[in-house]
PDB file of N, CA and C in Angstrom:
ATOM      1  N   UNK A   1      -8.575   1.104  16.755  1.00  0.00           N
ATOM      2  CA  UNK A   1      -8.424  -0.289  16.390  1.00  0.00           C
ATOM      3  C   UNK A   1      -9.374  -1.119  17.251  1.00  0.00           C
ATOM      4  N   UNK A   2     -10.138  -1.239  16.892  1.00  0.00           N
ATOM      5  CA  UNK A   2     -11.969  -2.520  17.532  1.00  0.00           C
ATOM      6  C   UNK A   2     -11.069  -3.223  17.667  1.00  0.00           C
ATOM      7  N   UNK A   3     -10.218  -4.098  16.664  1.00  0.00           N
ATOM      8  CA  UNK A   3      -9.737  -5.452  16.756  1.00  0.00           C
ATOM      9  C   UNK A   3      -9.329  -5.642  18.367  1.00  0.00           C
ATOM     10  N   UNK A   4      -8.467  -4.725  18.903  1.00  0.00           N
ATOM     11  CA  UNK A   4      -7.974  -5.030  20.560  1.00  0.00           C
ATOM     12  C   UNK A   4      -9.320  -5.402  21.192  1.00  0.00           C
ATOM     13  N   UNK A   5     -10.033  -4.784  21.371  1.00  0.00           N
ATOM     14  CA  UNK A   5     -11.349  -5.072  22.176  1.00  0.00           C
ATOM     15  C   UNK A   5     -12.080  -6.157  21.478  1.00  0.00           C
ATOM     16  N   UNK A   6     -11.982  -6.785  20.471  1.00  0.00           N
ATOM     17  CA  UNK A   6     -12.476  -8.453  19.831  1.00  0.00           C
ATOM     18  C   UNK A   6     -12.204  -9.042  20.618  1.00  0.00           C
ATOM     19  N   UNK A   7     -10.444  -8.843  20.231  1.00  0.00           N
ATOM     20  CA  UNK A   7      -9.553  -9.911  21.161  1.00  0.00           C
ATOM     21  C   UNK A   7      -9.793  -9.757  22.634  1.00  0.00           C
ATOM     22  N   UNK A   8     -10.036  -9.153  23.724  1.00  0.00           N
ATOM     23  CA  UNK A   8     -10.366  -9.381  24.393  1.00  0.00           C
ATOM     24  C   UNK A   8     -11.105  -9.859  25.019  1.00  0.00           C
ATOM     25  N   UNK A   9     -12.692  -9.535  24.326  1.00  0.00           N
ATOM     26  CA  UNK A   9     -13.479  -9.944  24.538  1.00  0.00           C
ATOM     27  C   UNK A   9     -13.903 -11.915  23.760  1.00  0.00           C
ATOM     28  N   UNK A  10     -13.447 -12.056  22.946  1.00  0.00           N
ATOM     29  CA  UNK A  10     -12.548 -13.474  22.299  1.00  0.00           C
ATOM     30  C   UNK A  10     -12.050 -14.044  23.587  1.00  0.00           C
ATOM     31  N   UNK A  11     -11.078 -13.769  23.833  1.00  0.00           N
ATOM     32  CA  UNK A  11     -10.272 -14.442  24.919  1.00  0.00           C
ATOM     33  C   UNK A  11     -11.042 -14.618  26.293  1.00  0.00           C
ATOM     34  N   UNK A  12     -11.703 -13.641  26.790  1.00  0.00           N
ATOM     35  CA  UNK A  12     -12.875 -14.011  27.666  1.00  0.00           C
ATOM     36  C   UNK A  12     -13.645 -15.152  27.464  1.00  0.00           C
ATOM     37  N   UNK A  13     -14.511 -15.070  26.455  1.00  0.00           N
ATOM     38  CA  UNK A  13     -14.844 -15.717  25.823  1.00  0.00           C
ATOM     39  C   UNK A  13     -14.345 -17.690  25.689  1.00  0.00           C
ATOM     40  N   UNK A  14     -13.222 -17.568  25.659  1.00  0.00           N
ATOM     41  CA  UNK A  14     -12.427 -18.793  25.193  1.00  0.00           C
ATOM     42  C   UNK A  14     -12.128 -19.162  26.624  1.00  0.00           C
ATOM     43  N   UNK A  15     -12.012 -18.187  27.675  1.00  0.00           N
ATOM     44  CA  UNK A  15     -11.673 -18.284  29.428  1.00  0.00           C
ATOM     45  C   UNK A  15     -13.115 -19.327  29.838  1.00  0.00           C
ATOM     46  N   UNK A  16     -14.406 -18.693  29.273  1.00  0.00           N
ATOM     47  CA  UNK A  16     -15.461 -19.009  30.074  1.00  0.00           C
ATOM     48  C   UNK A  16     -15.576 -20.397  29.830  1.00  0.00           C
ATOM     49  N   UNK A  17     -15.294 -21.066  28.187  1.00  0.00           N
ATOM     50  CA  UNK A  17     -15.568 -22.164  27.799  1.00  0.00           C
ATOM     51  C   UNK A  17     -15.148 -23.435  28.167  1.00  0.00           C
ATOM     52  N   UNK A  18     -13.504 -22.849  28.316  1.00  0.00           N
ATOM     53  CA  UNK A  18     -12.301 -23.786  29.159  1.00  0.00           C
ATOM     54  C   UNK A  18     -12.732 -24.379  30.537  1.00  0.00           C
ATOM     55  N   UNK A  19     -13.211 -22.886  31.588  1.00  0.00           N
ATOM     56  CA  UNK A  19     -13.806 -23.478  32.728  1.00  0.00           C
ATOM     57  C   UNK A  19     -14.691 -24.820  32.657  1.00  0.00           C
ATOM     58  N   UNK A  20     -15.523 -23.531  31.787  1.00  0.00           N
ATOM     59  CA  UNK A  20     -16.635 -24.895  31.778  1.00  0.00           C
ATOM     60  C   UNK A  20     -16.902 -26.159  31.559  1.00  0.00           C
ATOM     61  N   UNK A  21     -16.220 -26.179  30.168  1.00  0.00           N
ATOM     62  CA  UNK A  21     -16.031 -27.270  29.733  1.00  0.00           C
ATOM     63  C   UNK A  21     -15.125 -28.295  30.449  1.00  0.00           C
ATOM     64  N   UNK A  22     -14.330 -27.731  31.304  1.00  0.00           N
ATOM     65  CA  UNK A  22     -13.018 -28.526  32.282  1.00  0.00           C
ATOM     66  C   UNK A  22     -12.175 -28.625  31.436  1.00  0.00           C
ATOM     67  N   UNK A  23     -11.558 -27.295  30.171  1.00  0.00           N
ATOM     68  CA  UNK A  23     -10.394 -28.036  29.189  1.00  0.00           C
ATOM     69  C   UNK A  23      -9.110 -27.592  30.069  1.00  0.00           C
ATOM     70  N   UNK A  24      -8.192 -28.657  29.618  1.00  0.00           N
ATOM     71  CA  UNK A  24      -6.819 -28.399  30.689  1.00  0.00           C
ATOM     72  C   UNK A  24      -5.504 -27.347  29.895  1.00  0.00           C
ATOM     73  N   UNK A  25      -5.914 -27.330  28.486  1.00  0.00           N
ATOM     74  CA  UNK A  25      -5.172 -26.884  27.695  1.00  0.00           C
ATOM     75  C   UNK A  25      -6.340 -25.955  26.411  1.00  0.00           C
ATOM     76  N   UNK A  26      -6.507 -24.695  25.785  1.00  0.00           N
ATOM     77  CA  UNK A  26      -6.695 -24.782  24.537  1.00  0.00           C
ATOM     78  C   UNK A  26      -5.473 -24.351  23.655  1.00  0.00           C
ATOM     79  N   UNK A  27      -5.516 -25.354  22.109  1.00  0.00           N
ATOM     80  CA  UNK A  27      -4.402 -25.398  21.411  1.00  0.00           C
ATOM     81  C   UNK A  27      -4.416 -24.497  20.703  1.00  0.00           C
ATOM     82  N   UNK A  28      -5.999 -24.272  20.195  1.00  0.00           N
ATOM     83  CA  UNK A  28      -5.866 -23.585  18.770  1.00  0.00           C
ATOM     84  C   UNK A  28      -7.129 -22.847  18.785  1.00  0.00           C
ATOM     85  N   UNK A  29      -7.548 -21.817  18.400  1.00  0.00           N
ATOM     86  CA  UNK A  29      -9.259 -21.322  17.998  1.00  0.00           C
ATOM     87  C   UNK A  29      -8.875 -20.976  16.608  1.00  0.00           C
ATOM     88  N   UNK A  30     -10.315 -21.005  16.418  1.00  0.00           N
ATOM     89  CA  UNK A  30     -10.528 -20.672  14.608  1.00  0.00           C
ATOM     90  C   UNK A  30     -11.520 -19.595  14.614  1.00  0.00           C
ATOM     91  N   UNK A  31     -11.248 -18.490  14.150  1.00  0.00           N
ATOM     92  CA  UNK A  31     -12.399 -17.598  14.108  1.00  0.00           C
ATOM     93  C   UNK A  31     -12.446 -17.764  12.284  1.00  0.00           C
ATOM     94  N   UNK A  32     -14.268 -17.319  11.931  1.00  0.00           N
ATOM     95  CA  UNK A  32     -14.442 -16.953  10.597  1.00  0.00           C
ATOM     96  C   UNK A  32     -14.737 -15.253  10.594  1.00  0.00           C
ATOM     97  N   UNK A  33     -13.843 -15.110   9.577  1.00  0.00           N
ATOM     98  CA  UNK A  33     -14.501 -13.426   9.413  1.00  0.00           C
ATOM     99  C   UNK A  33     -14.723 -13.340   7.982  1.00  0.00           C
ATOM    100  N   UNK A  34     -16.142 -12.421   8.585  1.00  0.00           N
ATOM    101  CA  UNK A  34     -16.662 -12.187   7.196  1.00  0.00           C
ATOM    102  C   UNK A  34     -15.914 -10.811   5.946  1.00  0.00           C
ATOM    103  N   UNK A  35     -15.847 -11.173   5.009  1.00  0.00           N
ATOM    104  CA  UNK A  35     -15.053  -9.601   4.338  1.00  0.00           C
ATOM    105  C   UNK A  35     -15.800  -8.255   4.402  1.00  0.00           C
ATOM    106  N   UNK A  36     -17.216  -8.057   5.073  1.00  0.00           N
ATOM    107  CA  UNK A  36     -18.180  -7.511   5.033  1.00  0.00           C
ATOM    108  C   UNK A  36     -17.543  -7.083   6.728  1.00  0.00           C
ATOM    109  N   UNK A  37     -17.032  -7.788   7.381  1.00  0.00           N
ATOM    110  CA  UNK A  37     -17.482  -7.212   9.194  1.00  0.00           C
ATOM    111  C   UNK A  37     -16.748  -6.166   9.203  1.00  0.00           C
ATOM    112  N   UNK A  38     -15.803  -5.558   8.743  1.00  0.00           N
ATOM    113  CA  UNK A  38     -15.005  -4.159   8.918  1.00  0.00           C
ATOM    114  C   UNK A  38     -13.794  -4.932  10.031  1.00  0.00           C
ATOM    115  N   UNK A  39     -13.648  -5.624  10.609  1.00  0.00           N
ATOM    116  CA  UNK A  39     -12.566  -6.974  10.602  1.00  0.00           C
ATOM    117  C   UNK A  39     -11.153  -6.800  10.098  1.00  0.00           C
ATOM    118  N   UNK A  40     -10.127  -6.242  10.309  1.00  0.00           N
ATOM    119  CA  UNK A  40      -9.278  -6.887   9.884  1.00  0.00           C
ATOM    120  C   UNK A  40      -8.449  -7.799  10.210  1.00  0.00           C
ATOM    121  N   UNK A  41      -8.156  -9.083   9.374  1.00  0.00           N
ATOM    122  CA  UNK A  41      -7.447 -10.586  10.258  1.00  0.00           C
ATOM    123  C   UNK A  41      -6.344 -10.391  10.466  1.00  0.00           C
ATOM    124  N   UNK A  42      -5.283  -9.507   9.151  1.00  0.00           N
ATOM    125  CA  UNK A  42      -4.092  -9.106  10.115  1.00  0.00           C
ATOM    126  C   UNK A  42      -4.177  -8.199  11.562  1.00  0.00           C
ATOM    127  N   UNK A  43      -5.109  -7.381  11.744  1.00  0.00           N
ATOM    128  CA  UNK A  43      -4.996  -6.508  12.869  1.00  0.00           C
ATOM    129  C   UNK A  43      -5.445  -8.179  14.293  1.00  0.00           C
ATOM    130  N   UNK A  44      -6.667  -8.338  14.163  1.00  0.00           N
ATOM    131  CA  UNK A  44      -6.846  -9.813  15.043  1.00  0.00           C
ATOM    132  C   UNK A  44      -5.469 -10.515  14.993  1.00  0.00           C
ATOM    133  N   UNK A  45      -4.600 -10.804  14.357  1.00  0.00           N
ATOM    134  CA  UNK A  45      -3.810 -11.634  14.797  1.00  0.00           C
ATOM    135  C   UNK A  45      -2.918 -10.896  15.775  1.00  0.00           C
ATOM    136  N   UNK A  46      -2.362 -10.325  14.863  1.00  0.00           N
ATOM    137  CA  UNK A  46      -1.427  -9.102  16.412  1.00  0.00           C
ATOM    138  C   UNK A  46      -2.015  -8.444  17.306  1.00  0.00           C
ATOM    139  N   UNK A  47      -2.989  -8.482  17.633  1.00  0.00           N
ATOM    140  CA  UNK A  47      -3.639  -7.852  18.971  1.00  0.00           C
ATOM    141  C   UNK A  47      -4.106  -9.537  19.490  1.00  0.00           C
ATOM    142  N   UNK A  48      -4.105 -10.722  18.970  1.00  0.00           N
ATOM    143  CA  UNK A  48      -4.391 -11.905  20.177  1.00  0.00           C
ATOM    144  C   UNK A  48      -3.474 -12.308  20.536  1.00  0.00           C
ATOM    145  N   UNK A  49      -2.065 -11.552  19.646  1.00  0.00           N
ATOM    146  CA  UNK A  49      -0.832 -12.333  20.489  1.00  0.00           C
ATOM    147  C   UNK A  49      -0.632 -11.047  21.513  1.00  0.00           C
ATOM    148  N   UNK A  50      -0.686 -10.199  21.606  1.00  0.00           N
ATOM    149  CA  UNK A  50      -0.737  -8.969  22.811  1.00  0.00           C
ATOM    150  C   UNK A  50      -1.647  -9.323  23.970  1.00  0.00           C
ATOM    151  N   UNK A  51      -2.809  -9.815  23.551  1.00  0.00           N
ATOM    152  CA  UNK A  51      -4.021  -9.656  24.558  1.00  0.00           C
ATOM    153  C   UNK A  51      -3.659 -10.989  25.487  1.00  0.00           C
ATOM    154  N   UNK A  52      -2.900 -12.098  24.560  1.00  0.00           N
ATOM    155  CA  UNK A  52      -2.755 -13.574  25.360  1.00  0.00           C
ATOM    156  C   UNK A  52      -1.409 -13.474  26.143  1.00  0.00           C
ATOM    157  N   UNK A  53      -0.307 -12.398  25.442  1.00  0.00           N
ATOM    158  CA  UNK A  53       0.838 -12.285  26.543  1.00  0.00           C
ATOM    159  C   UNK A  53       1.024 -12.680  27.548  1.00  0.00           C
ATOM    160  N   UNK A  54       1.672 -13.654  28.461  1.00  0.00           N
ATOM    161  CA  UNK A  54       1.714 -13.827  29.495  1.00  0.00           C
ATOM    162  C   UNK A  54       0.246 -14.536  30.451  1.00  0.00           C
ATOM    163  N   UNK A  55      -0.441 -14.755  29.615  1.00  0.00           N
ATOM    164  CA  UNK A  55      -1.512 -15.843  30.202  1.00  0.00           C
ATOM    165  C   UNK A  55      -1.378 -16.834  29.860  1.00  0.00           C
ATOM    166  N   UNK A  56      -2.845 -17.671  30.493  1.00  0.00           N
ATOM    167  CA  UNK A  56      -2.220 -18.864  30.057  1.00  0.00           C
ATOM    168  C   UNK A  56      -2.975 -19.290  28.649  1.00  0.00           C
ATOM    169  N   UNK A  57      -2.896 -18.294  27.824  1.00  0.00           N
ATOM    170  CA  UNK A  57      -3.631 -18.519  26.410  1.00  0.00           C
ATOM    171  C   UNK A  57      -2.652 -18.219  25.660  1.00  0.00           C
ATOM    172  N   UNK A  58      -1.154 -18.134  26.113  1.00  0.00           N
ATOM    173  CA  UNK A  58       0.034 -17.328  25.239  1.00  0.00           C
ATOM    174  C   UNK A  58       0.305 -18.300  24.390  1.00  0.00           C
ATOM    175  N   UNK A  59       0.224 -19.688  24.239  1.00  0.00           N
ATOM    176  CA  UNK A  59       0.516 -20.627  22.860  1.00  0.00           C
ATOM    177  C   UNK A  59      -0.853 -20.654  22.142  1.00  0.00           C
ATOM    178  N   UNK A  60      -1.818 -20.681  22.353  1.00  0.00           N
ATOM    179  CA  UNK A  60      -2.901 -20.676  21.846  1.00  0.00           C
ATOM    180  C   UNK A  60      -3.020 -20.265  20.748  1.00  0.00           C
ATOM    181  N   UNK A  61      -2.920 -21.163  19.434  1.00  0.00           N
ATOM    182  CA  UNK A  61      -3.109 -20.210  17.971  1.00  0.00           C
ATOM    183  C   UNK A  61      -4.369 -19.905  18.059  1.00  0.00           C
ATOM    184  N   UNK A  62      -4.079 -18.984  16.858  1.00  0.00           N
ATOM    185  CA  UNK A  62      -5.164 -18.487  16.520  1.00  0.00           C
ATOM    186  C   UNK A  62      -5.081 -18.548  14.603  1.00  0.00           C
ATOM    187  N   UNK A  63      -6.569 -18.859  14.357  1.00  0.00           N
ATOM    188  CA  UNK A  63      -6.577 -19.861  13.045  1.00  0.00           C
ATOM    189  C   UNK A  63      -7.905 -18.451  12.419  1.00  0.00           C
ATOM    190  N   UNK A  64      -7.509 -17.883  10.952  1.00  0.00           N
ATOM    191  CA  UNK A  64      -8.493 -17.036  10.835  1.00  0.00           C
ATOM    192  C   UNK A  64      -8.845 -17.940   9.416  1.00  0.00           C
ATOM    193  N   UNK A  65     -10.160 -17.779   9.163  1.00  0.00           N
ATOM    194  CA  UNK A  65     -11.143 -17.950   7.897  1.00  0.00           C
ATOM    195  C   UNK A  65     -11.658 -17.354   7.463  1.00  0.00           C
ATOM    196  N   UNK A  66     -11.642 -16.800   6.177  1.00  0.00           N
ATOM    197  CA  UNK A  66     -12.540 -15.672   5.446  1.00  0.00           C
ATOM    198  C   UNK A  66     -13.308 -16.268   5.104  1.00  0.00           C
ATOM    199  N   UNK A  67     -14.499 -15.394   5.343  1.00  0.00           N
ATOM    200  CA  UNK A  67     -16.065 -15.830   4.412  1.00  0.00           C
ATOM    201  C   UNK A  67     -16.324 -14.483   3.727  1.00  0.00           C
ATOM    202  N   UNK A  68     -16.562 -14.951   2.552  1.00  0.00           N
ATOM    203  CA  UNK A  68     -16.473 -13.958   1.292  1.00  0.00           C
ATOM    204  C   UNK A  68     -17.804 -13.284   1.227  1.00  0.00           C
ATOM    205  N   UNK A  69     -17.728 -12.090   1.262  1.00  0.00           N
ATOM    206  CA  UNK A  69     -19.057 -10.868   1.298  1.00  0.00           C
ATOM    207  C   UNK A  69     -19.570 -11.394  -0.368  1.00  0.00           C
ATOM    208  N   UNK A  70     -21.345 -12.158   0.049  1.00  0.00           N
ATOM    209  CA  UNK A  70     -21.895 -11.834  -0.819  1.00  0.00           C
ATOM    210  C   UNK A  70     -23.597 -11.010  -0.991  1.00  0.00           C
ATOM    211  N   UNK A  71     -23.364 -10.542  -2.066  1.00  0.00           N
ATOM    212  CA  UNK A  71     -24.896  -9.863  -1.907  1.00  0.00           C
ATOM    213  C   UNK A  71     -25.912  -9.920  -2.764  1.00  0.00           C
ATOM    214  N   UNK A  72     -27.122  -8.934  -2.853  1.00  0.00           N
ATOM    215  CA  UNK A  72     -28.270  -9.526  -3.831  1.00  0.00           C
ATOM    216  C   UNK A  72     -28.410  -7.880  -3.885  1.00  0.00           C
ATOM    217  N   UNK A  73     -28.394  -8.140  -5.760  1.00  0.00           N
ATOM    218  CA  UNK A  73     -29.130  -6.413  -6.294  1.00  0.00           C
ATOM    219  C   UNK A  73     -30.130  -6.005  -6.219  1.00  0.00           C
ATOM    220  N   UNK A  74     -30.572  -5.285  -5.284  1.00  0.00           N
ATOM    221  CA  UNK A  74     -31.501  -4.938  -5.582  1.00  0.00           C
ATOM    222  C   UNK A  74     -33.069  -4.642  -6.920  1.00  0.00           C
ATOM    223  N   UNK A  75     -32.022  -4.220  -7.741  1.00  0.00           N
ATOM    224  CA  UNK A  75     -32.486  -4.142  -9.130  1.00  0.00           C
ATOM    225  C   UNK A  75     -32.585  -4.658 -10.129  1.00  0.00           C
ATOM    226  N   UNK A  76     -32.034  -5.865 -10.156  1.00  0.00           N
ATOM    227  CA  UNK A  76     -31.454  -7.348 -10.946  1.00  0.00           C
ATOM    228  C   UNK A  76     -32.021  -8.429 -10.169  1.00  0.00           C
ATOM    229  N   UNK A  77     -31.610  -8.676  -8.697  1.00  0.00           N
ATOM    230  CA  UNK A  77     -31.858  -9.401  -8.084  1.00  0.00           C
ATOM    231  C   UNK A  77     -30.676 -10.967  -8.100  1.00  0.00           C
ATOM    232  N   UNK A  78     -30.223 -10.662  -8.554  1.00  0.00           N
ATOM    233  CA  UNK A  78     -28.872 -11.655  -9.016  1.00  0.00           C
ATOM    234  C   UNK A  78     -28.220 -11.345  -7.610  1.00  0.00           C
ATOM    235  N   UNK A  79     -27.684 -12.487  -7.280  1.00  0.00           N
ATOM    236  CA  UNK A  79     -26.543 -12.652  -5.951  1.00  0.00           C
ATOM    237  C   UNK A  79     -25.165 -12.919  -6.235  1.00  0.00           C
ATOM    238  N   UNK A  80     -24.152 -12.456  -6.057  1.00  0.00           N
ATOM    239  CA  UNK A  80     -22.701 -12.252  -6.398  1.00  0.00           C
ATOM    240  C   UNK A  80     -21.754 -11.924  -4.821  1.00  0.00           C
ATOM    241  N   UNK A  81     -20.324 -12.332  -5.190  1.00  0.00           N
ATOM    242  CA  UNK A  81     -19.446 -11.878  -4.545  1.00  0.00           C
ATOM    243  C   UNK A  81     -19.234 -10.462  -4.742  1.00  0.00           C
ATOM    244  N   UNK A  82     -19.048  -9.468  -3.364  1.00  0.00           N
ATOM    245  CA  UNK A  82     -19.246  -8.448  -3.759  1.00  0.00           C
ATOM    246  C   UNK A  82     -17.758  -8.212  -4.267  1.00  0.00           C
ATOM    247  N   UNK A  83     -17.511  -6.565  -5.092  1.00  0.00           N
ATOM    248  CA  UNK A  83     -15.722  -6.457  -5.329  1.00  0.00           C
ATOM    249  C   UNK A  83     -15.867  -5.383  -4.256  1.00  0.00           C
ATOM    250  N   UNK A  84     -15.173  -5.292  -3.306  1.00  0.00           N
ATOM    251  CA  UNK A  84     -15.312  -4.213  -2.323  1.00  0.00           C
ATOM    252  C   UNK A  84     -14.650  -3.164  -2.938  1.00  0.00           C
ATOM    253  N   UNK A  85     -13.877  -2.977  -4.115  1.00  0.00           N
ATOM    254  CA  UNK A  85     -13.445  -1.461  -4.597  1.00  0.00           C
ATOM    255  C   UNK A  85     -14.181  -0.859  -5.406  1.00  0.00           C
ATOM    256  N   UNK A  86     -15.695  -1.790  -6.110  1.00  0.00           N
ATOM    257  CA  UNK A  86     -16.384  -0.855  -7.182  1.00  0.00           C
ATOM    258  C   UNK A  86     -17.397  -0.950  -6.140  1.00  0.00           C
ATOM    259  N   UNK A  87     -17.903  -2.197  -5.529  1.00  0.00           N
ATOM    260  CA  UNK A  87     -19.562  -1.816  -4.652  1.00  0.00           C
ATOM    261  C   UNK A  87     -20.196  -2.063  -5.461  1.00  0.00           C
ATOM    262  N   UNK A  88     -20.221  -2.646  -6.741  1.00  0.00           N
ATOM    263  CA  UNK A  88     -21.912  -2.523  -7.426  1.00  0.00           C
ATOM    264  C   UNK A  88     -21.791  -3.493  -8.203  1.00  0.00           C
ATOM    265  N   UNK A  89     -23.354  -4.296  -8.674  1.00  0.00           N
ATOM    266  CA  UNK A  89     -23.363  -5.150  -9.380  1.00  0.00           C
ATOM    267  C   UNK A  89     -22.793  -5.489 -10.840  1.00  0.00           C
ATOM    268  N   UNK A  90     -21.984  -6.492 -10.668  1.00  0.00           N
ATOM    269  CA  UNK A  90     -21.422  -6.669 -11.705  1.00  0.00           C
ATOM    270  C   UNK A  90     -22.498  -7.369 -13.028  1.00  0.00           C
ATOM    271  N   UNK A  91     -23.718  -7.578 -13.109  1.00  0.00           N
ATOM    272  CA  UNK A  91     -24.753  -7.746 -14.029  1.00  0.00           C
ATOM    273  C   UNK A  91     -25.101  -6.591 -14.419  1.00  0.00           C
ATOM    274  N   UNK A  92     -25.559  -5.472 -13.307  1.00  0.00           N
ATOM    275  CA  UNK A  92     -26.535  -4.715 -14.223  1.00  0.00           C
ATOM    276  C   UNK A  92     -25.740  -2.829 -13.724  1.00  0.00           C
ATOM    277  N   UNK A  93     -24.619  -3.038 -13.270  1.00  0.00           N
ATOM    278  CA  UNK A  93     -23.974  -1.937 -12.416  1.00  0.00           C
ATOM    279  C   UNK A  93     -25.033  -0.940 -11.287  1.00  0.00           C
ATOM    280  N   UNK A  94     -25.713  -1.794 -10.566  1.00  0.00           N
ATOM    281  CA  UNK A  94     -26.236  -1.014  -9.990  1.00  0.00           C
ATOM    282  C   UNK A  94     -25.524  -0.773  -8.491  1.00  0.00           C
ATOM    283  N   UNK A  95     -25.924   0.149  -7.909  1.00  0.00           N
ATOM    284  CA  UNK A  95     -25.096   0.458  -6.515  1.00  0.00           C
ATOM    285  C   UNK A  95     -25.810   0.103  -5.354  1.00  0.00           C
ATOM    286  N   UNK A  96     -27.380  -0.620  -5.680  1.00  0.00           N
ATOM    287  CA  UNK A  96     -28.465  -0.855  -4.861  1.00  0.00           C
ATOM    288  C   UNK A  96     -28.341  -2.239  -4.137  1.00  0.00           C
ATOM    289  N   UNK A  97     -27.171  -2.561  -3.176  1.00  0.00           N
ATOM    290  CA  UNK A  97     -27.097  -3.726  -2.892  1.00  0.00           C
ATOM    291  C   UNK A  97     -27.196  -4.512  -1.429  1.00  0.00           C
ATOM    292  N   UNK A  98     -27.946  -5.477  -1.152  1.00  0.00           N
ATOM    293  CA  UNK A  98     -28.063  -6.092  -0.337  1.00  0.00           C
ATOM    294  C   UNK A  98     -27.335  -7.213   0.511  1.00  0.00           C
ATOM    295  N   UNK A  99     -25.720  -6.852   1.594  1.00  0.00           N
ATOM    296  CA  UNK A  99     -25.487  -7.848   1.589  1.00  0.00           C
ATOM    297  C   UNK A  99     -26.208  -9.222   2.361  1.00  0.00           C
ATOM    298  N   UNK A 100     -25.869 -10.532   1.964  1.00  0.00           N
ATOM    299  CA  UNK A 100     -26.304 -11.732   2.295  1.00  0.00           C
ATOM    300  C   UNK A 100     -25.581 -12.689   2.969  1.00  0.00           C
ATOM    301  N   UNK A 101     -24.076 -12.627   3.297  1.00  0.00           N
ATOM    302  CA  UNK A 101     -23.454 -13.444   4.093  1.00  0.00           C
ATOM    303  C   UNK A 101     -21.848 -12.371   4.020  1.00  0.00           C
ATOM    304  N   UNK A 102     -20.943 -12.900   5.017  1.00  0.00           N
ATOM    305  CA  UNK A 102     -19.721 -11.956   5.298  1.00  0.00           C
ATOM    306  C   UNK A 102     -19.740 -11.311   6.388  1.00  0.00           C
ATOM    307  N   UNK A 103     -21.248 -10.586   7.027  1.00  0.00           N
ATOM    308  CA  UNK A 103     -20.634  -9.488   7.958  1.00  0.00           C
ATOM    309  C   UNK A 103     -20.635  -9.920   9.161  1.00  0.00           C
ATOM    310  N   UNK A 104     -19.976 -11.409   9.197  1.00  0.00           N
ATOM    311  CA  UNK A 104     -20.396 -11.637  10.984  1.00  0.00           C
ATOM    312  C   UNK A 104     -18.550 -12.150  11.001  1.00  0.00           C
ATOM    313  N   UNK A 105     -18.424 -12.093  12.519  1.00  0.00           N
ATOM    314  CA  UNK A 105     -17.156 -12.980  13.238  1.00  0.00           C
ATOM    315  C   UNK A 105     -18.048 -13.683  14.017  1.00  0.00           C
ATOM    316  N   UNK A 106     -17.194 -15.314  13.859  1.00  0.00           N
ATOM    317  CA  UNK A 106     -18.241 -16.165  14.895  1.00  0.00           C
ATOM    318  C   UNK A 106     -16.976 -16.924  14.947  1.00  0.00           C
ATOM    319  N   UNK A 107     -16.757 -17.791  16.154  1.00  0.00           N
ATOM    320  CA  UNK A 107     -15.474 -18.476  17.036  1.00  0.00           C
ATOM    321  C   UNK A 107     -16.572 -19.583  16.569  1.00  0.00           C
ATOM    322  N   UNK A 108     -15.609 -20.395  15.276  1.00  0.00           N
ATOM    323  CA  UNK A 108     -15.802 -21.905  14.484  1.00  0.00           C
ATOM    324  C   UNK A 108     -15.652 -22.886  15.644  1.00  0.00           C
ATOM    325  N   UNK A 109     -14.099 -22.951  16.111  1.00  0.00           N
ATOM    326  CA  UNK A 109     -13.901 -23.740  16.921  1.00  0.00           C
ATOM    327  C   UNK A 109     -12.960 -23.909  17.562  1.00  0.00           C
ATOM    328  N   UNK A 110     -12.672 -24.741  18.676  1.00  0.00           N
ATOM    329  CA  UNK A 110     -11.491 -24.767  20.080  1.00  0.00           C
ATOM    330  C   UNK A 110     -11.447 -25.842  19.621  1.00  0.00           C
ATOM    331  N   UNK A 111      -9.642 -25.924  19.811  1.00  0.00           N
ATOM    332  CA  UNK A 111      -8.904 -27.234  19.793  1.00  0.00           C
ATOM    333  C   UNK A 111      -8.354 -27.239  21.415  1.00  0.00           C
ATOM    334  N   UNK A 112      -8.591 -28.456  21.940  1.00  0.00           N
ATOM    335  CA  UNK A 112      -8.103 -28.210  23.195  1.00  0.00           C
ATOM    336  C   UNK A 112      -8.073 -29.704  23.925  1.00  0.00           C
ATOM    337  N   UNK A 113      -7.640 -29.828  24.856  1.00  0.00           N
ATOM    338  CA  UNK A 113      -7.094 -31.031  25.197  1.00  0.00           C
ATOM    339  C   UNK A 113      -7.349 -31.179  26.944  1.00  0.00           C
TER     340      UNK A 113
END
């Protein structure tokens, strides 16, 4: 399970910003995940309430956003949402595909006070 080691490295992450920034509280983070990153948001949620246990990040929601895997056919060249159970273009059925947005996690934003 990667997701534990996200979250950790997330929460580091969210440690360094707080300093820095001088926040006295964070309320909330928002991560986006892409349907492409191999990601799963239920696994991230229960491993940031484990990883924040007993720190001082233990109220700290955590806010997830999907960004929808899309790609470009190779062979068509048409750009679509991919269906992650067939994999292939729904224009021309090809399996030759390029994705174009989805495969990243990036921390949107801190609510914090």
């Amino acid at each position: 399970m990667h997701e534990l080691g996200l979250c950790d490295a997330l929460l580091r992450m969210v440690k360094d910003i707080s300093v820095k920034e001088e926040l006295t509280q964070v309320e909330k983070i928002t991560l986006e995940i892409g349907e492409l990153s191999g990601v799963v948001p239920a696994y991230m949620s229960d491993c940031w309430t484990a990883v924040v246990d007993g720190t001082p990040f233990q109220n700290t929601a955590l806010v997830i956003e999907s960004v929808p895997g899309v790609a470009r056919c190779l062979d068509c060249e048409e750009e679509f949402r991919i269906d992650l159970k067939s994999m292939r273009c729904p224009f021309c059925q090809s399996d030759k595909l390029m994705p174009i947005s989805g495969q990243d996690m990036t921390l949107k934003e801190i609510e914090a006070c």
